[in-house]
N, C-alpha and C. Protein backbone atom coordinates (compact mmCIF):
# COMPACT_ATOMS: atom_id res chain seq x y z
N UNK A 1 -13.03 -38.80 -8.70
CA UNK A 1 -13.66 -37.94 -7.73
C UNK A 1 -13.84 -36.55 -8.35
N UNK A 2 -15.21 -36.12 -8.42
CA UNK A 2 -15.75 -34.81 -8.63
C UNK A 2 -15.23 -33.63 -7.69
N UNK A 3 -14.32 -32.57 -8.40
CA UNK A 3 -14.01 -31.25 -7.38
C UNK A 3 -15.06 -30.23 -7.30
N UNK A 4 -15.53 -29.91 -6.24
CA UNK A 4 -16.92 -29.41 -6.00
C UNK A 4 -16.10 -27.70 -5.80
N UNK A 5 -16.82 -26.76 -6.07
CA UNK A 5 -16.19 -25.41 -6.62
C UNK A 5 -17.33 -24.76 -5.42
N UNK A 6 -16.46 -24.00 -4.06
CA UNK A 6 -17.33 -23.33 -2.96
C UNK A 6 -17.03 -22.21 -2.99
N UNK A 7 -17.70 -21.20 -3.41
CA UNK A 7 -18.21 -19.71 -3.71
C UNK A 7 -17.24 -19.16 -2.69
N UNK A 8 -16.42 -18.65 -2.60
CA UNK A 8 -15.58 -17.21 -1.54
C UNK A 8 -16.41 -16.71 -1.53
N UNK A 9 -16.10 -16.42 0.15
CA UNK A 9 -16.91 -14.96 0.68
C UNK A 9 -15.62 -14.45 1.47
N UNK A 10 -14.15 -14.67 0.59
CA UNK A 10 -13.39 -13.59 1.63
C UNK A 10 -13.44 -12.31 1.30
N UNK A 11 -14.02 -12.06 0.20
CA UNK A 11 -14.11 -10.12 -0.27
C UNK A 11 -15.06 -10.18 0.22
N UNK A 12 -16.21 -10.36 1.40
CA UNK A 12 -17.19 -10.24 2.24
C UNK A 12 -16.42 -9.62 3.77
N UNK A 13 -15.90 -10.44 4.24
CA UNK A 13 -15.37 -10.86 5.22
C UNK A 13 -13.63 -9.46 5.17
N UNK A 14 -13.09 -9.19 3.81
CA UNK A 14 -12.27 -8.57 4.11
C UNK A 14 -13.15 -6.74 3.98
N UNK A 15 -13.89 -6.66 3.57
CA UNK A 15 -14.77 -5.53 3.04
C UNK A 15 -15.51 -5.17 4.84
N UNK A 16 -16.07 -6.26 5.87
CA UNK A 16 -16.30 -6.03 6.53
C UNK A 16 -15.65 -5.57 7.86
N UNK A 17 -14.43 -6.67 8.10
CA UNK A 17 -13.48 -6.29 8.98
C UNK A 17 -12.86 -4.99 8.76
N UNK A 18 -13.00 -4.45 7.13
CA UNK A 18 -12.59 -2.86 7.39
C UNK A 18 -13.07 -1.93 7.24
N UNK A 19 -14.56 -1.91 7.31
CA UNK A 19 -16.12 -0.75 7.71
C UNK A 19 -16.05 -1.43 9.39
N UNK A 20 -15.86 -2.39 9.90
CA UNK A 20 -15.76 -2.32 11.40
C UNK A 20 -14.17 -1.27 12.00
N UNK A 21 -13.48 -1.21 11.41
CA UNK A 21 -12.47 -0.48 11.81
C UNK A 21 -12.16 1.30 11.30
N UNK A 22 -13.65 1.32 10.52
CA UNK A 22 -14.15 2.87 10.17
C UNK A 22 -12.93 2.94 9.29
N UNK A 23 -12.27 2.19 8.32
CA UNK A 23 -11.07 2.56 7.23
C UNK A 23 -11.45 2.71 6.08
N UNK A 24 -11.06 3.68 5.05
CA UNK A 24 -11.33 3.50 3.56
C UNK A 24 -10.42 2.57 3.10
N UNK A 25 -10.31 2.05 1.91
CA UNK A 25 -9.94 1.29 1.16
C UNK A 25 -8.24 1.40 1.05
N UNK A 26 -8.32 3.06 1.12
CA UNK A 26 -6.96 3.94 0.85
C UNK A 26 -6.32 3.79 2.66
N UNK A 27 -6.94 3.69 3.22
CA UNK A 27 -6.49 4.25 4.68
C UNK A 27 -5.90 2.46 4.98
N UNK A 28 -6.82 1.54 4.52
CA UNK A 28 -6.28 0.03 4.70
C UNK A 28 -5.05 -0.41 3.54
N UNK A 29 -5.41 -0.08 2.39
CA UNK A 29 -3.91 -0.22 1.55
C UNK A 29 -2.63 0.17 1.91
N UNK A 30 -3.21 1.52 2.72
CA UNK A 30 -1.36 2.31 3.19
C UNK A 30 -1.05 1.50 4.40
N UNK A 31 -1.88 0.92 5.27
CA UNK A 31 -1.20 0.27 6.60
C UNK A 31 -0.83 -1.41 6.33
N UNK A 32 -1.30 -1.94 4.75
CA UNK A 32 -0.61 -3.17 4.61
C UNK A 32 0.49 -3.01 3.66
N UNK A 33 0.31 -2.03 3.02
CA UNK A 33 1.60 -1.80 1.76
C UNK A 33 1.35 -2.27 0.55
N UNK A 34 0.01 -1.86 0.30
CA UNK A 34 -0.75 -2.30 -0.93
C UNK A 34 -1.68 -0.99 -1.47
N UNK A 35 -1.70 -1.07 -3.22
CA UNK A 35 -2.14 -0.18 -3.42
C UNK A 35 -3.87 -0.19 -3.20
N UNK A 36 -4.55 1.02 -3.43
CA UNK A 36 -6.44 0.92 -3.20
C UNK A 36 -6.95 0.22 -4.60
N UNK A 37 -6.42 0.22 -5.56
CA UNK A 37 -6.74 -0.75 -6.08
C UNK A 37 -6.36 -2.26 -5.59
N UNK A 38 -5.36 -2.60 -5.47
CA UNK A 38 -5.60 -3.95 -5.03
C UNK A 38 -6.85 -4.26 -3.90
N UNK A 39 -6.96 -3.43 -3.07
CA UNK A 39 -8.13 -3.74 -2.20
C UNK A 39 -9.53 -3.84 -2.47
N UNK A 40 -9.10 -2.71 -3.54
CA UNK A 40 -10.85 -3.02 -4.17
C UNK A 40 -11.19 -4.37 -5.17
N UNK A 41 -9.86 -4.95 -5.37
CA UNK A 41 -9.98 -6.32 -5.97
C UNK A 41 -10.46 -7.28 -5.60
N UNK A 42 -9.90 -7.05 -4.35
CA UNK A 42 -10.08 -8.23 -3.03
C UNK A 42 -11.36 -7.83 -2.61
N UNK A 43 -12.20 -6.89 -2.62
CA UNK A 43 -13.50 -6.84 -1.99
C UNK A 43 -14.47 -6.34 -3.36
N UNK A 44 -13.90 -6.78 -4.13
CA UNK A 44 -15.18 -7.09 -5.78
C UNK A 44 -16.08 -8.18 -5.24
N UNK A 45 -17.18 -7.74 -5.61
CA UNK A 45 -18.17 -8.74 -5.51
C UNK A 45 -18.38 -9.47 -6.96
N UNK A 46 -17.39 -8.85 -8.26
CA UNK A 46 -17.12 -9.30 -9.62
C UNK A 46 -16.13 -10.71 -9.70
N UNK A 47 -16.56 -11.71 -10.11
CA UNK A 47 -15.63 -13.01 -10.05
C UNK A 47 -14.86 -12.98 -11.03
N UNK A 48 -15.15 -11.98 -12.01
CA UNK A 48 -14.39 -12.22 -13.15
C UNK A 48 -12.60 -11.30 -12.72
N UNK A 49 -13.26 -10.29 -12.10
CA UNK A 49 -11.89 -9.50 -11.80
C UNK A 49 -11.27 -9.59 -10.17
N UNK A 50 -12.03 -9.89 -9.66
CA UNK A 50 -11.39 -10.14 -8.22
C UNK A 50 -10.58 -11.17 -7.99
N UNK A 51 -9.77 -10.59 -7.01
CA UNK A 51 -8.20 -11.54 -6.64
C UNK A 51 -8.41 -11.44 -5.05
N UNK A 52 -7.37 -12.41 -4.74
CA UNK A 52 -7.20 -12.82 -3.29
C UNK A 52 -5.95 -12.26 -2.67
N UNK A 53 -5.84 -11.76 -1.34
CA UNK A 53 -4.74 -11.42 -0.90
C UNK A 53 -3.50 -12.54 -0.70
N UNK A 54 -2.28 -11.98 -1.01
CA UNK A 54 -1.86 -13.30 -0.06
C UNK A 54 -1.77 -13.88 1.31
N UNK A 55 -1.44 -15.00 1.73
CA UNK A 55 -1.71 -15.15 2.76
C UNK A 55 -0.62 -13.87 3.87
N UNK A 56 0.40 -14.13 3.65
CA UNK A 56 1.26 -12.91 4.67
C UNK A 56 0.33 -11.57 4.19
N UNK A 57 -0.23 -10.86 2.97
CA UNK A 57 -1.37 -9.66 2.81
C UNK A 57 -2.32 -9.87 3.60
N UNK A 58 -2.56 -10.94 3.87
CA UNK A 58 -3.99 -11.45 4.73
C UNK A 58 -4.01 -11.16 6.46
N UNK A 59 -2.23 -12.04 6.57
CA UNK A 59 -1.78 -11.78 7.68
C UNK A 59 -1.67 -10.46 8.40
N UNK A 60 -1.28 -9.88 7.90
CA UNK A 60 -1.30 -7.95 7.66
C UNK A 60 -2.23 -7.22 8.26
N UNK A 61 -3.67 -7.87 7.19
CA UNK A 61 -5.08 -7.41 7.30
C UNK A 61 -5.72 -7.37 8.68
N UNK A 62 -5.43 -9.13 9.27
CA UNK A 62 -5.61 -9.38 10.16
C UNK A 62 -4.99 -8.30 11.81
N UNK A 63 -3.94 -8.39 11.51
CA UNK A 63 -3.29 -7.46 12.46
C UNK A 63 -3.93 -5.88 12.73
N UNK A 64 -4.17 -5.69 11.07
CA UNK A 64 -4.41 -4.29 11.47
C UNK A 64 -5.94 -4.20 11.47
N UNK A 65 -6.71 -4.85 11.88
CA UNK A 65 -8.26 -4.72 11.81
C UNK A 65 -8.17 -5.47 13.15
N UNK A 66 -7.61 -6.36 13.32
CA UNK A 66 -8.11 -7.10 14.56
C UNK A 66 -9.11 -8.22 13.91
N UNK A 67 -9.35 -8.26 13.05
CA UNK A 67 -10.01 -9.73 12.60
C UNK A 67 -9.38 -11.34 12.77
N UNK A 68 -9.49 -11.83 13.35
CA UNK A 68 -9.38 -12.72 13.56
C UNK A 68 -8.83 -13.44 12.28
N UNK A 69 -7.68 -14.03 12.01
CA UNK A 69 -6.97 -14.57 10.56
C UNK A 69 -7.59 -15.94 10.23
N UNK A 70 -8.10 -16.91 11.40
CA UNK A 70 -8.47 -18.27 10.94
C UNK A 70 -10.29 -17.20 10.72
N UNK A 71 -11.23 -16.59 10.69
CA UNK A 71 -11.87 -15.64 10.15
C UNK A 71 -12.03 -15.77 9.29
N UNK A 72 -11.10 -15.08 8.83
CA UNK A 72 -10.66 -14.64 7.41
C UNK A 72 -10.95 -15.55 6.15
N UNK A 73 -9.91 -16.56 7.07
CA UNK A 73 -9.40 -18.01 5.78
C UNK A 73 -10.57 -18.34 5.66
């Protein structure tokens, strides 16, 4: 069986839930406990350098944006 490879759009989806909550990058790193670089990782539109939150970072995200976490995933 062939593993079929489906494009992320969670640096879409995490980039948006936090321009809906009017936050910079810096203002969302300090309320999950992550630095603004990591966030700008997570919302690279670059595949080569972008990373994923973890799921409890995700969990976090969720809380503090109000985005919906199954959303997210």
């Amino acid at each position: 069986m062939t593993s079929i490879s489906i494009p992320t759009i969670l640096h879409y989806k995490i980039k948006a839930a936090r321009r809906h909550c009017k936050m910079t990058q810096q203002q969302l790193a300090d309320a999950i406990g992550v630095s603004r670089p990591a966030v700008s990782l997570w919302e690279s539109t670059d595949p080569v350098v972008r990373n994923e939150p973890t799921r409890n970072r995700l969990r976090k995200l969720a809380i503090v944006t109000g985005a919906p976490l199954h959303w997210l995933m």
